[in-house]
Protein backbone atom coordinates (compact mmCIF):
# COMPACT_ATOMS: atom_id res chain seq x y z
CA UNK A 1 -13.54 -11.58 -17.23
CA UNK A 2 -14.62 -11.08 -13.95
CA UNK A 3 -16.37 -13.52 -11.37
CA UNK A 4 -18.34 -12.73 -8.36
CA UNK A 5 -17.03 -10.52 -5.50
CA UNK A 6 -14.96 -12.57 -3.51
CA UNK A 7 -14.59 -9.86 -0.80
CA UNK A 8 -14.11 -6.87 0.98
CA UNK A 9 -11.32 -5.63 2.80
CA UNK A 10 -11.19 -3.47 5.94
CA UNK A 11 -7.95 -2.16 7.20
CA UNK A 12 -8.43 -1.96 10.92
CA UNK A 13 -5.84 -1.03 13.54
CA UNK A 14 -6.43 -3.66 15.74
CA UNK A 15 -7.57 -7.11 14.62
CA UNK A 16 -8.85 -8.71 18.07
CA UNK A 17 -11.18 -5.75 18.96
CA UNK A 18 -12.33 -5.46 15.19
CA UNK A 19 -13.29 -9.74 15.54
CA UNK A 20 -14.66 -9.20 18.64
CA UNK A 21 -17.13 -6.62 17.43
CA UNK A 22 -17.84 -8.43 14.22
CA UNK A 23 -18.67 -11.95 16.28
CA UNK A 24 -20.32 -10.20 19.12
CA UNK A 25 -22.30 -7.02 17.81
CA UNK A 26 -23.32 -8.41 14.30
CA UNK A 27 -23.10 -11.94 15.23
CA UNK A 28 -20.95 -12.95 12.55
CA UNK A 29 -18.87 -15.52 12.30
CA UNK A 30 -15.02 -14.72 11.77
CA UNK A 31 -12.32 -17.28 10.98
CA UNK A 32 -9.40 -17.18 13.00
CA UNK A 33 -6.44 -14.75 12.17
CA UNK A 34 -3.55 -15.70 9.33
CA UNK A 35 -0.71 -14.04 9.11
CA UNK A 36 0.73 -13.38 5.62
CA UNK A 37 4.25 -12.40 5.83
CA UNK A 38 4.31 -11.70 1.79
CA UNK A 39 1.95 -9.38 1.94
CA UNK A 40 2.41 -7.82 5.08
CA UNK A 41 -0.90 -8.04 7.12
CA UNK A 42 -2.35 -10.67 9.05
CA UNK A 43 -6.27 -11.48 8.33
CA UNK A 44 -9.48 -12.73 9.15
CA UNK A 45 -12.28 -13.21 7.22
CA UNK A 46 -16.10 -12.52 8.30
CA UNK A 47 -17.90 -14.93 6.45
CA UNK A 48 -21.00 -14.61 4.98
CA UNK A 49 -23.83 -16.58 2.97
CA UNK A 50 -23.00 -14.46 -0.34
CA UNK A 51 -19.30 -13.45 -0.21
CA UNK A 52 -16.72 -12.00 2.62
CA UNK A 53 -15.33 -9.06 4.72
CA UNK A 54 -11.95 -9.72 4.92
CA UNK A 55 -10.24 -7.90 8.17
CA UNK A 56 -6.39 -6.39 7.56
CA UNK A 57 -4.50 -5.58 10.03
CA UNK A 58 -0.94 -4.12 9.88
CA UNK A 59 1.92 -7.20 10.01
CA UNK A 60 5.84 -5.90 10.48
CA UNK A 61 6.97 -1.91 9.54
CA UNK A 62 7.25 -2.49 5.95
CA UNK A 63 3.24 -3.59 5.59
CA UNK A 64 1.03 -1.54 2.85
CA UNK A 65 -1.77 -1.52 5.51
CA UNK A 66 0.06 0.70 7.96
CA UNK A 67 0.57 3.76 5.74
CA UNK A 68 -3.44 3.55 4.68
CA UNK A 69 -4.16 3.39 8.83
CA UNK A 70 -1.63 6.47 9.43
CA UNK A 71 -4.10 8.35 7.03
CA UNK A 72 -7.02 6.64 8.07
CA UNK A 73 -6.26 5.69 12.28
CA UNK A 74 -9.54 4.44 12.40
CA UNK A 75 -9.64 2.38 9.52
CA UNK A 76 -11.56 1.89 6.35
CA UNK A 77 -12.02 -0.28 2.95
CA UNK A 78 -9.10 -1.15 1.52
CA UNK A 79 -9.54 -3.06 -1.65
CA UNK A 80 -12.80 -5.28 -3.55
CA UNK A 81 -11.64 -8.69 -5.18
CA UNK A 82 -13.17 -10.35 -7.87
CA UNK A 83 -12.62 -13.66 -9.00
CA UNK A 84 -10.99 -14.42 -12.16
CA UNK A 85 -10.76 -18.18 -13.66
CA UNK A 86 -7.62 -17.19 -15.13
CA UNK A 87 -5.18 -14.70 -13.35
CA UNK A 88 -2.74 -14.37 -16.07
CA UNK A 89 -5.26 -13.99 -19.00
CA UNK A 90 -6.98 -11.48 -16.85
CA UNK A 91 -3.63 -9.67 -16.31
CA UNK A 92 -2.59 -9.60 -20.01
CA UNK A 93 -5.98 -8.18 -20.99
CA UNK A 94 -5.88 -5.21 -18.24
CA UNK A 95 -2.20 -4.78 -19.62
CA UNK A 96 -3.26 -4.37 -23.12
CA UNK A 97 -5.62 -2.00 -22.08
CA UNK A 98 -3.34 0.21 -20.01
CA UNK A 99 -3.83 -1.16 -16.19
CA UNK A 100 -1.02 -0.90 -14.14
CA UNK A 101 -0.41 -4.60 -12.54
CA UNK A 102 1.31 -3.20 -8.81
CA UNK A 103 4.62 -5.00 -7.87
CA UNK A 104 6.17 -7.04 -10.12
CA UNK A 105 3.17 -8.09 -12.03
CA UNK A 106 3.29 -12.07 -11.19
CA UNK A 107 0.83 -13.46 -9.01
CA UNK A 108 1.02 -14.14 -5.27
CA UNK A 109 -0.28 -16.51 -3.32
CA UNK A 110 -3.44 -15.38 -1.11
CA UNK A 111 -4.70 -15.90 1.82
CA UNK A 112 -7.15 -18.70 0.11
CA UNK A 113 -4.01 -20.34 -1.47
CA UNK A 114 -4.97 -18.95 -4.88
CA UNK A 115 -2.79 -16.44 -7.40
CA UNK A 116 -3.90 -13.13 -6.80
CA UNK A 117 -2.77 -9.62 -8.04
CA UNK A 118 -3.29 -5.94 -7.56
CA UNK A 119 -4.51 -2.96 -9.71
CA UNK A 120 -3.43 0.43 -9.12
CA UNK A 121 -6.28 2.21 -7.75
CA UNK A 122 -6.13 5.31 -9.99
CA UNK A 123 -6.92 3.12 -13.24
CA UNK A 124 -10.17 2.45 -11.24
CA UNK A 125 -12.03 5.22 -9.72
CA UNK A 126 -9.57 5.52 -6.67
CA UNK A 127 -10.37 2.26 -5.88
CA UNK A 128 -7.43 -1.04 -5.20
CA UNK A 129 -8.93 -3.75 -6.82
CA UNK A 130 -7.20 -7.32 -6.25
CA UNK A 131 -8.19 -10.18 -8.39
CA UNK A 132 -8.21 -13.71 -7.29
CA UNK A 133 -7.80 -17.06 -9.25
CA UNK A 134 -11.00 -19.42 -8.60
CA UNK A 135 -11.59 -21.90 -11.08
CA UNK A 136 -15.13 -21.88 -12.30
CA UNK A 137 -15.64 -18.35 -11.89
């Protein structure tokens, strides 16, 4: 079922300085921010030759990410994707098997335009998993 990682994502209070230090200590290279309304953060990815840090940052007073920073005000990982090459067989399986899909349990669009969905992180070691649609995974 599952692909390669697609990434991993760091909640970080502020975006700008957490770019900054990626691009300018580590020399990466960082797309430039996105906001995604749906899901409440706005993002930027630090891209790399085998997969991707993606960089959350809080995005209105309803967002997920700003109730992980109020326990974590430094920041921290978030959530690990994996690609899928079919989101809604993959979410039928886990259902089968007892995974709890979070919200209502049909896909979202991403921040790479693709379906994606959330597991609850106590099916999985304490761990928020997200899976992505990427055909040929």
């Amino acid at each position: 079922m599952l692909g390669r990682v697609n990434h991993v994502a760091l909640a970080v209070p502020d975006l700008s300085d957490a770019m900054a230090r990626y691009r300018s200590m580590l020399g990466a290279t960082v797309s430039a921010p996105q906001a995604l309304p749906e899901h409440g953060v706005t993002v930027a990815f630090v891209e790399l030759a085998n997969t991707k840090v993606e960089l959350l940052e809080a995005l209105g007073d309803a967002s997920p990410i700003r109730a992980f920073l109020e326990k974590n005000p430094s920041g921290g990982m978030h959530h690990i994707c994996y690609e899928v090459a079919d989101i809604i067989a993959a979410r039928d399986a886990l259902k089968a098997n007892g995974a709890r899909v979070l919200g209502s349990g049909e896909p979202k669009t991403g921040a790479h335009g693709n379906p994606v969905l959330f597991l609850h992180p106590k099916d999985f070691a304490g761990t928020l998993i997200e899976l992505e649609e990427v055909r040929g995974s």
